[in-house]
C-alpha atoms as a PDB file:
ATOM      1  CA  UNK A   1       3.834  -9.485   2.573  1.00  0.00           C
ATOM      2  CA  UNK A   2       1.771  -6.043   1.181  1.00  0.00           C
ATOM      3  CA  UNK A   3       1.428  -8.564  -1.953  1.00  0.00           C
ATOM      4  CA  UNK A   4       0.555 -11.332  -0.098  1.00  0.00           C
ATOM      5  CA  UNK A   5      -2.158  -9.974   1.397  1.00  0.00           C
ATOM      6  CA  UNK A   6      -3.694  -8.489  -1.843  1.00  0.00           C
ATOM      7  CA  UNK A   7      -3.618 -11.940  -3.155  1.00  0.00           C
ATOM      8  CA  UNK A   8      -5.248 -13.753  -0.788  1.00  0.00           C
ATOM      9  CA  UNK A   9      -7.572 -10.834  -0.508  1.00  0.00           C
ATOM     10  CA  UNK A  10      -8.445 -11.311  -4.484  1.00  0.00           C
ATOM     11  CA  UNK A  11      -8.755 -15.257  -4.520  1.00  0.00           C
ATOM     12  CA  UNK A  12     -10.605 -15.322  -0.960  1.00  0.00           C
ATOM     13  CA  UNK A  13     -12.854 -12.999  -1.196  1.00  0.00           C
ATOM     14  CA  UNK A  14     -13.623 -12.861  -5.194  1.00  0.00           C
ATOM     15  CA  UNK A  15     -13.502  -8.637  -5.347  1.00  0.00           C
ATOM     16  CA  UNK A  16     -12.913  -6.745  -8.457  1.00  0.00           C
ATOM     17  CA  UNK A  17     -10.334  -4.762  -7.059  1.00  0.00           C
ATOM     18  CA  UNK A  18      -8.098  -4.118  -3.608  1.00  0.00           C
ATOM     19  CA  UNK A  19      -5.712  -1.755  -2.235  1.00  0.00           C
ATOM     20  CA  UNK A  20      -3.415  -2.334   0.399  1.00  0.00           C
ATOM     21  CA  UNK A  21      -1.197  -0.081   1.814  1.00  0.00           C
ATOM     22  CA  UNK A  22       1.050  -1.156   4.990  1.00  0.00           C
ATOM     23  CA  UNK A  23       2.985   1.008   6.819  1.00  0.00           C
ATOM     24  CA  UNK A  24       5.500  -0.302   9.577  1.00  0.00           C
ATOM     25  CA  UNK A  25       8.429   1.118  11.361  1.00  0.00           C
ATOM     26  CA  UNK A  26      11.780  -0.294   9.988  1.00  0.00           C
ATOM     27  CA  UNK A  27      13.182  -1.820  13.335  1.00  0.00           C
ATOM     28  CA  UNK A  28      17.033  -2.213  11.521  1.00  0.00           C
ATOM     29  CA  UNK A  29      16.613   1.776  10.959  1.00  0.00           C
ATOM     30  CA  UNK A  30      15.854   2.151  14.647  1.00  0.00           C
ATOM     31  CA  UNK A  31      18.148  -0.576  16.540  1.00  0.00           C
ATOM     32  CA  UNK A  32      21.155  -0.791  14.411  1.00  0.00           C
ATOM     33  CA  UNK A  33      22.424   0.980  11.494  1.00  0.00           C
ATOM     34  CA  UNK A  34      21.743   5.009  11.360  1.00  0.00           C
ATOM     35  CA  UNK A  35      19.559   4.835  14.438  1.00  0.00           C
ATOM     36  CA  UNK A  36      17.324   6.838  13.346  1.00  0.00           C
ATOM     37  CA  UNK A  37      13.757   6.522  15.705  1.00  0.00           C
ATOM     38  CA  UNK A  38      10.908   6.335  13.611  1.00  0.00           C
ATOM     39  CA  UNK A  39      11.476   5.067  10.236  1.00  0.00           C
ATOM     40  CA  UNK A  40       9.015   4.214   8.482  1.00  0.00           C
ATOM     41  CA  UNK A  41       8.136   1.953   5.314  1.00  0.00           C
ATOM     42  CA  UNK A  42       5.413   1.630   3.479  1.00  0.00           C
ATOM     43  CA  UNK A  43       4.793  -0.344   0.714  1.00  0.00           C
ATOM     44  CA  UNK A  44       1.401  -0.869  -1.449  1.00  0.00           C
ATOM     45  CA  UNK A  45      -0.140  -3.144  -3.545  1.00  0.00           C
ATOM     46  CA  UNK A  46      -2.899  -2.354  -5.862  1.00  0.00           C
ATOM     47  CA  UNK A  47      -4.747  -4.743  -7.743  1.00  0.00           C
ATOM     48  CA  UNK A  48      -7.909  -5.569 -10.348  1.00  0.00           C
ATOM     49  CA  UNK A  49     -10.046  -2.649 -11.277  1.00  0.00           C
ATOM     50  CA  UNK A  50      -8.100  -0.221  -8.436  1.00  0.00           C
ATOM     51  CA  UNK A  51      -5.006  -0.588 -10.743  1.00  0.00           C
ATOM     52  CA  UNK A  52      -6.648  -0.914 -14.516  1.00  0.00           C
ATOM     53  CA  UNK A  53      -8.838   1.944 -13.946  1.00  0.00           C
ATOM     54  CA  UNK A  54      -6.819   5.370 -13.256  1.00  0.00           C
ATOM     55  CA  UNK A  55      -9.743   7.113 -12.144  1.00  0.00           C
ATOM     56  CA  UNK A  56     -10.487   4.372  -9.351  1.00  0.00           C
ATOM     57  CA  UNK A  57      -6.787   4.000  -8.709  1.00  0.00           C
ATOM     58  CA  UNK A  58      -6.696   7.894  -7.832  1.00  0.00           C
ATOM     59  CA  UNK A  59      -9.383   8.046  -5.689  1.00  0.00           C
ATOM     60  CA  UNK A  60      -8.748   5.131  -3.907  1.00  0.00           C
ATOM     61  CA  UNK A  61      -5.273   6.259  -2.968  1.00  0.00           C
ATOM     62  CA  UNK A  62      -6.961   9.721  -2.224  1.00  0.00           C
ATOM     63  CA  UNK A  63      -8.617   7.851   0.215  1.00  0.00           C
ATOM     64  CA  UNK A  64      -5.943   6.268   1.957  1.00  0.00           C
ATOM     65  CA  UNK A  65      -3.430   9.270   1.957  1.00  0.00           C
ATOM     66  CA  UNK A  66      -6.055  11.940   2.451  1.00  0.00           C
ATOM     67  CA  UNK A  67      -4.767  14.174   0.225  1.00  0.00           C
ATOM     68  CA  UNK A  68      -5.305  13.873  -4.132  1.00  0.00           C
ATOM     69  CA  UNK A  69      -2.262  11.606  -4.883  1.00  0.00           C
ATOM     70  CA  UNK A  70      -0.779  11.552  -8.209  1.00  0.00           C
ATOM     71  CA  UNK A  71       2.360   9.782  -9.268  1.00  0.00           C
ATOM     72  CA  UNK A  72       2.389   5.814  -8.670  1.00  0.00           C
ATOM     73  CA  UNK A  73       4.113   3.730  -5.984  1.00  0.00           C
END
């Protein structure tokens, strides 16, 4: 979906670049399984001139987790 979105975000919208970052809870983590409450996934997809250019790409995901990010998802 996280890909999806970044897609339709591109072709709709004509941007350079786009980031999108969703984070839900992981209901089969919580209901059945491990049961463990509040598990979380988050997955990202980063596109055009956020993901060609490094320095964009780290400050945009600066940005979204607050914090200077390095490493890649």
């Amino acid at each position: 979906m996280t890909e999806q979105i970044a897609n339709i975000l591109i072709e709709e919208l004509k941007v350079k670049g786009v980031a999108v970052v969703i984070e839900a809870e992981h209901t089969c983590m919580t209901v059945r399984g491990v049961r463990k409450p509040g598990a979380t996934c988050v997955t990202s997809a980063i596109k055009g001139a956020f993901r060609n250019n490094p320095s964009s790409r780290a400050e945009i995901l600066a940005l979204i987790y607050g914090r200077a990010f390095s490493g890649g998802r």
